[in-house]
Each structure stands twice: as C-alpha cells, then as structure tokens.
PDB file of N, CA and C in Angstrom:
ATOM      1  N   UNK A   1     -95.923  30.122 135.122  1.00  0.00           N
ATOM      2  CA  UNK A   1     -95.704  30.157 133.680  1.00  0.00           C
ATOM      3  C   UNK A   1     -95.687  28.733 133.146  1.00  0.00           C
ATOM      4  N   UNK A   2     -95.690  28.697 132.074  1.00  0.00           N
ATOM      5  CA  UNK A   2     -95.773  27.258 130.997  1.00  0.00           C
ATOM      6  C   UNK A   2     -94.855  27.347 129.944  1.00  0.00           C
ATOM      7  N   UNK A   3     -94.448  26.265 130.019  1.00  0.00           N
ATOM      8  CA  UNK A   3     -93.300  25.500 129.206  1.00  0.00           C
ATOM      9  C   UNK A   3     -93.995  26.269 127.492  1.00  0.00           C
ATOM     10  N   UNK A   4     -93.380  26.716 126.637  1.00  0.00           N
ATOM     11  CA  UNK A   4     -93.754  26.732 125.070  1.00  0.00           C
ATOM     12  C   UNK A   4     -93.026  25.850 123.868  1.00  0.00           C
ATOM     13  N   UNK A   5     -93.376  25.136 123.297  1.00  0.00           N
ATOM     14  CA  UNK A   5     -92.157  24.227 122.110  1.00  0.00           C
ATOM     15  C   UNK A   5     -92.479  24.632 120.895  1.00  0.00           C
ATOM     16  N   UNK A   6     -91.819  25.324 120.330  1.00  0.00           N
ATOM     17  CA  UNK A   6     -91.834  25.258 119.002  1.00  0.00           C
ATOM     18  C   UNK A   6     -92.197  23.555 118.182  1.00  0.00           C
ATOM     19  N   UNK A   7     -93.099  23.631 117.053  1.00  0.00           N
ATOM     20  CA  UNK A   7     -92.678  22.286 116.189  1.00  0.00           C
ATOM     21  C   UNK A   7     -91.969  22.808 115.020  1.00  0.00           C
ATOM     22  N   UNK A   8     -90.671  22.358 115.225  1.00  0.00           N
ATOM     23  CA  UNK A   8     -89.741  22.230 114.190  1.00  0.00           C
ATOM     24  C   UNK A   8     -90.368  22.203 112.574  1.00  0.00           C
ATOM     25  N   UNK A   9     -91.135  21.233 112.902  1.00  0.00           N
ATOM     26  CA  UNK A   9     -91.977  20.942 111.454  1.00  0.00           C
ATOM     27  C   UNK A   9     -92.487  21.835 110.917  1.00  0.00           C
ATOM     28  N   UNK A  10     -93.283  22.850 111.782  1.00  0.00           N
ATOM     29  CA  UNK A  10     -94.138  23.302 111.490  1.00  0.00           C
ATOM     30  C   UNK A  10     -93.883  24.864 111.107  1.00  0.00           C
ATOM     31  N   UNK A  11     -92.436  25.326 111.892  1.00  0.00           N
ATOM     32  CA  UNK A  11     -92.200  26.537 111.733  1.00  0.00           C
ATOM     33  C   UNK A  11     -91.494  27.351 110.557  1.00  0.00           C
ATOM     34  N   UNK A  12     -92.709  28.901 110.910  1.00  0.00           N
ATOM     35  CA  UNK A  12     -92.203  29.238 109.408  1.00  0.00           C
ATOM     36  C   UNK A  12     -90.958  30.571 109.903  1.00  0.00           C
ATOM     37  N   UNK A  13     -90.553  30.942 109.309  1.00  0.00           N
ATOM     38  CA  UNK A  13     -89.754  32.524 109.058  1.00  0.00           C
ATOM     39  C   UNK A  13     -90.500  33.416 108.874  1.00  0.00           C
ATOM     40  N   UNK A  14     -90.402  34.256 109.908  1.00  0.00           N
ATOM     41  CA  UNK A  14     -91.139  35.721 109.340  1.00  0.00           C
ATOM     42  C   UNK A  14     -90.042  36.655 109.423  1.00  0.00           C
ATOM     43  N   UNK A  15     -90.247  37.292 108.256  1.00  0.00           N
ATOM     44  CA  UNK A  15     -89.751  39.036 108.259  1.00  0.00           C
ATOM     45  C   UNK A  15     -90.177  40.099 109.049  1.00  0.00           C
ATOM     46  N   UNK A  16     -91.183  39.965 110.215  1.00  0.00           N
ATOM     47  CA  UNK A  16     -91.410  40.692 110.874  1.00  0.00           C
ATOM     48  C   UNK A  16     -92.131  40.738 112.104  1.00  0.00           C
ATOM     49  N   UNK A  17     -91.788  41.090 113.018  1.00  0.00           N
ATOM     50  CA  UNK A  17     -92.697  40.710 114.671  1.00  0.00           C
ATOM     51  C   UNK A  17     -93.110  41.719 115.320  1.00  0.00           C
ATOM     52  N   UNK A  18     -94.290  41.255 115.498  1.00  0.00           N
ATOM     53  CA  UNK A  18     -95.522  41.904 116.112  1.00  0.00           C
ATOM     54  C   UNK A  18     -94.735  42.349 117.434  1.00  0.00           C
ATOM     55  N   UNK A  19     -95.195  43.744 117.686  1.00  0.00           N
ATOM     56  CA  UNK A  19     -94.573  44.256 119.066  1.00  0.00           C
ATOM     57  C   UNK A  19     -95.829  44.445 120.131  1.00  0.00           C
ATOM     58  N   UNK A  20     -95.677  44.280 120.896  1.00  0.00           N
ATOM     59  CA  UNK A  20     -96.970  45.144 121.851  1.00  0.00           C
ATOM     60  C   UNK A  20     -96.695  46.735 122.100  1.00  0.00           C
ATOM     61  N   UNK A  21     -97.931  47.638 121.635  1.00  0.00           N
ATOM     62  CA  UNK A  21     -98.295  48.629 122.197  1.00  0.00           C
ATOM     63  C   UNK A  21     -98.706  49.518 123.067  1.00  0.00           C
ATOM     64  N   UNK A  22     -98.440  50.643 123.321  1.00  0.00           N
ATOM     65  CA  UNK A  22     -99.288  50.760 124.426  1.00  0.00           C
ATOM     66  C   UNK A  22    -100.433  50.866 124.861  1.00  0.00           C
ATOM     67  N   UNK A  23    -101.051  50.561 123.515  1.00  0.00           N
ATOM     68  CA  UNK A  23    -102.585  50.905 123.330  1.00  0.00           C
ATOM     69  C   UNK A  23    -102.782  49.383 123.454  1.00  0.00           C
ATOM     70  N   UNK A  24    -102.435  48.355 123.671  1.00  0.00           N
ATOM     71  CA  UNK A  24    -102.731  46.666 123.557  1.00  0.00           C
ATOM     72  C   UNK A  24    -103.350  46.593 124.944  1.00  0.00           C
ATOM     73  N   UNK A  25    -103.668  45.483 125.134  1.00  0.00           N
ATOM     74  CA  UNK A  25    -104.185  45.079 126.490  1.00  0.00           C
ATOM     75  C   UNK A  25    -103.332  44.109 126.874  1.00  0.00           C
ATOM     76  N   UNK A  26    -102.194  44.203 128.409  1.00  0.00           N
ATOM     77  CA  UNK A  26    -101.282  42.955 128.745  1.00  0.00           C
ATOM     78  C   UNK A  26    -101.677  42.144 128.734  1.00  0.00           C
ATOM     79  N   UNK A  27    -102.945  41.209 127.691  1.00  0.00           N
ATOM     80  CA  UNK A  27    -103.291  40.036 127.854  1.00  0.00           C
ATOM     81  C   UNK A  27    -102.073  39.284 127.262  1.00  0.00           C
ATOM     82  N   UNK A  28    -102.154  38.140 127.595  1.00  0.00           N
ATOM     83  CA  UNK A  28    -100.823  36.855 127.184  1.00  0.00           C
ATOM     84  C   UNK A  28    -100.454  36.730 126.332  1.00  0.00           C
ATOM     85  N   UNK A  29    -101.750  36.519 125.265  1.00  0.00           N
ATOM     86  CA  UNK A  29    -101.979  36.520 123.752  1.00  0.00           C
ATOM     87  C   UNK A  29    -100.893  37.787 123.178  1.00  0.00           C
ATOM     88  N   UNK A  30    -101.099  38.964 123.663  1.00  0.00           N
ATOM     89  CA  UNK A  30    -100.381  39.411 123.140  1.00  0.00           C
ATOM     90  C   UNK A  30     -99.202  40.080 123.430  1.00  0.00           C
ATOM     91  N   UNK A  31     -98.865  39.508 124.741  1.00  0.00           N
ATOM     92  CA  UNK A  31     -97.279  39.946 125.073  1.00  0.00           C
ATOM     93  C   UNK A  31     -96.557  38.653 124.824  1.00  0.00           C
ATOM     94  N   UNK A  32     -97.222  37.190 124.461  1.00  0.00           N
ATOM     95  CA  UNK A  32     -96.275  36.355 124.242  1.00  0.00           C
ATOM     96  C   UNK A  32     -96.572  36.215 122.546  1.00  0.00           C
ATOM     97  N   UNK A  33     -96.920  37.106 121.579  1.00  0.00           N
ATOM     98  CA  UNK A  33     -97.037  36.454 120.411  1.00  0.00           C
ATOM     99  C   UNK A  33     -95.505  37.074 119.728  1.00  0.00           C
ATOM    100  N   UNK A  34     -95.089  38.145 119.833  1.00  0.00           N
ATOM    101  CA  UNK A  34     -93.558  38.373 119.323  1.00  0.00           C
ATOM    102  C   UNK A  34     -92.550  37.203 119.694  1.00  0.00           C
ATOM    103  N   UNK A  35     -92.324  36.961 120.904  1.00  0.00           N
ATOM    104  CA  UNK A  35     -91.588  35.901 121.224  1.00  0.00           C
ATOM    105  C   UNK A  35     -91.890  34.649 120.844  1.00  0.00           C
ATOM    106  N   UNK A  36     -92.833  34.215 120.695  1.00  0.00           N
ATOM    107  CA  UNK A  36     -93.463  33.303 119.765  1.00  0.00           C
ATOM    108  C   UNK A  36     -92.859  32.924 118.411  1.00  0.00           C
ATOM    109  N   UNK A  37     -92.811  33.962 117.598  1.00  0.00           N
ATOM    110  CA  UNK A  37     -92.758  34.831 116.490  1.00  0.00           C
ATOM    111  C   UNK A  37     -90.785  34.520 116.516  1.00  0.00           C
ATOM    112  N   UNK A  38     -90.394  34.646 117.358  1.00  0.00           N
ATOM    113  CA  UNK A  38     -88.806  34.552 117.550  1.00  0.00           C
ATOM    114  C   UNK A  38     -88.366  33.515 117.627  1.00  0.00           C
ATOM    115  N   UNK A  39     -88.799  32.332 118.104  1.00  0.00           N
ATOM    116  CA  UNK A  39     -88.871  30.732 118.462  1.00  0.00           C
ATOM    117  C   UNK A  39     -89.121  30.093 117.166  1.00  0.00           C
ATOM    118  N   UNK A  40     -89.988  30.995 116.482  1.00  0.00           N
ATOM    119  CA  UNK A  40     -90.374  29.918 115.346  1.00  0.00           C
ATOM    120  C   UNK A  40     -89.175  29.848 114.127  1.00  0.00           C
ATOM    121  N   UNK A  41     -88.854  31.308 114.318  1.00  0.00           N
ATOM    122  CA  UNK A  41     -87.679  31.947 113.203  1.00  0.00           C
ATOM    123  C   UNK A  41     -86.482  31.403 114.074  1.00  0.00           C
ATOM    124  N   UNK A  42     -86.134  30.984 114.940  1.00  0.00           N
ATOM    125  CA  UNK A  42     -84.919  30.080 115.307  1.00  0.00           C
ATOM    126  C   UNK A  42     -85.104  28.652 115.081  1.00  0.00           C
ATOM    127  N   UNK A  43     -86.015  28.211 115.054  1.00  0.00           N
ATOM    128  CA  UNK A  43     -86.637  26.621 114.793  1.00  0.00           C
ATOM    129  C   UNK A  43     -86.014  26.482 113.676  1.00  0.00           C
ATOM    130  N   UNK A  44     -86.376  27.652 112.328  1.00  0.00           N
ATOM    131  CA  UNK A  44     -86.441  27.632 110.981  1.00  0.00           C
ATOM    132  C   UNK A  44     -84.838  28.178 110.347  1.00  0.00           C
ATOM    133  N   UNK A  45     -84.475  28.358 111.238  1.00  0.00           N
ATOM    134  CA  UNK A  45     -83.098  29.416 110.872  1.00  0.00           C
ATOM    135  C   UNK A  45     -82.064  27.581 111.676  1.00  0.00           C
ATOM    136  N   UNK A  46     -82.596  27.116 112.407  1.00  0.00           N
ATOM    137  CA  UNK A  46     -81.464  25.849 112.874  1.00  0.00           C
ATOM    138  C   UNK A  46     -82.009  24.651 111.703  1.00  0.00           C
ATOM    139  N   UNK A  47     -83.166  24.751 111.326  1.00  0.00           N
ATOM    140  CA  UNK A  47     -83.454  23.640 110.400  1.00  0.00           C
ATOM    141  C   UNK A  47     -82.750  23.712 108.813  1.00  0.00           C
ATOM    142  N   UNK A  48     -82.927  25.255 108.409  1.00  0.00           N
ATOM    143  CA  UNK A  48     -81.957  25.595 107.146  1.00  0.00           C
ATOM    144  C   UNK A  48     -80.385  25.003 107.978  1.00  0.00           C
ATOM    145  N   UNK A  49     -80.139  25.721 108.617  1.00  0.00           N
ATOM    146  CA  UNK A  49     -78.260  25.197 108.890  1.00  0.00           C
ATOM    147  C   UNK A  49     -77.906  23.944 109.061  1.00  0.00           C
ATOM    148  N   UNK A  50     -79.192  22.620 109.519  1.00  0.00           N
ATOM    149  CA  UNK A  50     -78.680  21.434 109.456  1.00  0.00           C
ATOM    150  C   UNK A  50     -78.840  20.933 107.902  1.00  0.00           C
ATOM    151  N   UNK A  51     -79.633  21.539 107.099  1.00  0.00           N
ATOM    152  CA  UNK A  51     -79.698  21.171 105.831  1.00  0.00           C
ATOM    153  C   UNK A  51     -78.601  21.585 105.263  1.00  0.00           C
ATOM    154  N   UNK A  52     -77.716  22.459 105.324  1.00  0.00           N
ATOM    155  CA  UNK A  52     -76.619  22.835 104.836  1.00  0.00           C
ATOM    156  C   UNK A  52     -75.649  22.320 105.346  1.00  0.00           C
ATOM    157  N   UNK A  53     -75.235  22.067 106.982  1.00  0.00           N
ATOM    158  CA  UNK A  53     -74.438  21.077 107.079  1.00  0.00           C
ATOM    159  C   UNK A  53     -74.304  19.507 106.616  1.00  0.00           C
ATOM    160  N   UNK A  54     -75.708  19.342 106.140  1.00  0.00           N
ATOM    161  CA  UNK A  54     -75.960  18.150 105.266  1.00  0.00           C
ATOM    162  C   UNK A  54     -75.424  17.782 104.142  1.00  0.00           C
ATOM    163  N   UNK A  55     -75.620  18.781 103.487  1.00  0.00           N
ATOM    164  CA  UNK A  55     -74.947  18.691 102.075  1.00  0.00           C
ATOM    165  C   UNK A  55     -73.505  17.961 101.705  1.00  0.00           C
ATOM    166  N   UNK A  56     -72.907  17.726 100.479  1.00  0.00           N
ATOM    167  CA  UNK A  56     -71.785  17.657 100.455  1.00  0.00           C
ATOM    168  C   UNK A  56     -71.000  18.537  99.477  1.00  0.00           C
ATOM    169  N   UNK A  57     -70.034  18.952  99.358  1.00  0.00           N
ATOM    170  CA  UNK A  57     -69.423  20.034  98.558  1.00  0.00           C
ATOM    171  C   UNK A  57     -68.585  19.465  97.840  1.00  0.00           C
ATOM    172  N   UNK A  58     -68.314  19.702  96.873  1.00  0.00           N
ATOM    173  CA  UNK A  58     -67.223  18.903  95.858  1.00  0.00           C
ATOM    174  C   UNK A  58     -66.492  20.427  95.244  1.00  0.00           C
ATOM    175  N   UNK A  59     -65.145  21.171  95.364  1.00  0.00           N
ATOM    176  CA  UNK A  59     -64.522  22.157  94.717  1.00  0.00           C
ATOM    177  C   UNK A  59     -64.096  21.756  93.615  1.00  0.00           C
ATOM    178  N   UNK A  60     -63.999  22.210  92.674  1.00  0.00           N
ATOM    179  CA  UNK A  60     -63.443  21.812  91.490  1.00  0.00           C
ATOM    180  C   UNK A  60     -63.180  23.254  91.065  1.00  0.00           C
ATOM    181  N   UNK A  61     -61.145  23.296  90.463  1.00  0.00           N
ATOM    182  CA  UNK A  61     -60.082  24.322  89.975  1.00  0.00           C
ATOM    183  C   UNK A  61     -60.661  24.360  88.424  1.00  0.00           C
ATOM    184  N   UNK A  62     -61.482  25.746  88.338  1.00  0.00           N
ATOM    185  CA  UNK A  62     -61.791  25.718  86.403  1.00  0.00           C
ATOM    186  C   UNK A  62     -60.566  26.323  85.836  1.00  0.00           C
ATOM    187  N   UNK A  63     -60.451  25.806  85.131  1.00  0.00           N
ATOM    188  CA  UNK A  63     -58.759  26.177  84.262  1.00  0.00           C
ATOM    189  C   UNK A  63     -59.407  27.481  82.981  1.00  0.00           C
ATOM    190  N   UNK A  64     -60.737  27.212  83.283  1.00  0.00           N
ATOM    191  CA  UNK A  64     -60.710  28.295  82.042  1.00  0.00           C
ATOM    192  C   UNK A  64     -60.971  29.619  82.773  1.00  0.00           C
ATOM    193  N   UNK A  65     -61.243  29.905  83.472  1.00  0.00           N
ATOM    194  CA  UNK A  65     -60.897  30.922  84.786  1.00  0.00           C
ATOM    195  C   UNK A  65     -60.476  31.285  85.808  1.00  0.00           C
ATOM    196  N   UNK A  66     -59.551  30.024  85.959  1.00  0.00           N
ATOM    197  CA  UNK A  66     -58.805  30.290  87.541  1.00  0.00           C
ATOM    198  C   UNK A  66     -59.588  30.060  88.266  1.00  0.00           C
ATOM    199  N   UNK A  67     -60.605  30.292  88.380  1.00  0.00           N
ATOM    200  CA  UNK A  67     -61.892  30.143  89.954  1.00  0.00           C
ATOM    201  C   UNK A  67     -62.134  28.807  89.922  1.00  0.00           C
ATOM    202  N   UNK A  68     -62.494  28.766  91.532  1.00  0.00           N
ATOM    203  CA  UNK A  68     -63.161  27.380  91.556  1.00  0.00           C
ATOM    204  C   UNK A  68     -64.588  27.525  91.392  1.00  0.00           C
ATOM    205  N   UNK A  69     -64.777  26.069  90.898  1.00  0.00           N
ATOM    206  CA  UNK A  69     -66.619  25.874  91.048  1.00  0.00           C
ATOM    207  C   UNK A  69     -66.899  24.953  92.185  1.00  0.00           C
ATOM    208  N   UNK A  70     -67.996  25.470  93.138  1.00  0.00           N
ATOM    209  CA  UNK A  70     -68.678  24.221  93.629  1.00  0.00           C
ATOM    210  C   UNK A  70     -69.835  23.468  92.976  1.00  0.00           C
ATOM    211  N   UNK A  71     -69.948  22.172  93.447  1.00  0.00           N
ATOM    212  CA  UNK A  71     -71.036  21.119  93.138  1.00  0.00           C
ATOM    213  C   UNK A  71     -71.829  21.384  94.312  1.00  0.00           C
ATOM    214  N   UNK A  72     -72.333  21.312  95.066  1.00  0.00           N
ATOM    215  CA  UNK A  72     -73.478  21.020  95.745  1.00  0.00           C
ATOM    216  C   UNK A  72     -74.501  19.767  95.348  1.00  0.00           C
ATOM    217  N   UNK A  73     -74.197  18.353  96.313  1.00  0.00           N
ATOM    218  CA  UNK A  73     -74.730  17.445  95.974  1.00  0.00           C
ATOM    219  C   UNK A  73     -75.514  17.144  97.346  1.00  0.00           C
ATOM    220  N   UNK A  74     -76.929  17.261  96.879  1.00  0.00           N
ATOM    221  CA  UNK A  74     -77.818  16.283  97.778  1.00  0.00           C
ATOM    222  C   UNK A  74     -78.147  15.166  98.315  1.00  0.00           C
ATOM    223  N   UNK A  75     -78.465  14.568  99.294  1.00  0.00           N
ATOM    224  CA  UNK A  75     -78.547  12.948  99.202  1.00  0.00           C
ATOM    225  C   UNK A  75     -79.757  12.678  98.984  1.00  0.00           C
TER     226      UNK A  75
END
C-alpha cells in the first residue's frame, strides 16, 4: 500500500460520499475514492476549527436586554 496526504489547501467539504457497489469493479480507484472523500472533509473540518480558534471574542453585557453580545474580531 501507499502513503495518501491530503493538501490542506486544497481540500474541499462534501455533503456526500461515494460508496462502492456491488455492481463496481474492486479497482483502487474506486474502493479508495470514499475514503478519499473522508480525508478531505477532515482536512477541511480541522482548517475551519483552527480559524475559529483564531479568532478573538470580545462579550459585551447589553443593558437593553440583559443578553450578551459577541464581537468577533479578525486579525
């Protein structure tokens, strides 16, 4: 077997992964394209969460509703 890397850069999110059938042929292509498909959506799912641990949050108490507001500030 062979090593696979996701590029971070490059990966997108999908809503949905290709399964193999039984009508498919066990070629590689297509017993490794779901898992594929799973790597890329973890690439993309750890790249959103460091962008959010990025952020900075500022709470602020609104007096004209009791609730707080957040800021969400970018760098």
């Amino acid at each position: 077997m062979k090593k696979y890397t996701v590029d971070p850069k490059t990966a997108a999110y999908s809503e949905s992964i290709e399964i193999t059938e039984t009508t498919d042929t066990n070629h590689a292509d297509n017993i490794n394209q779901a898992p594929k498909q799973l790597m890329a959506n973890t690439a993309e799912n750890h790249r959103r969460i460091i962008a959010i641990e990025n952020r900075k949050v500022q709470a602020a108490f609104d007096e004209t509703d009791g609730g707080l507001n957040f800021i969400i500030k970018e760098d």
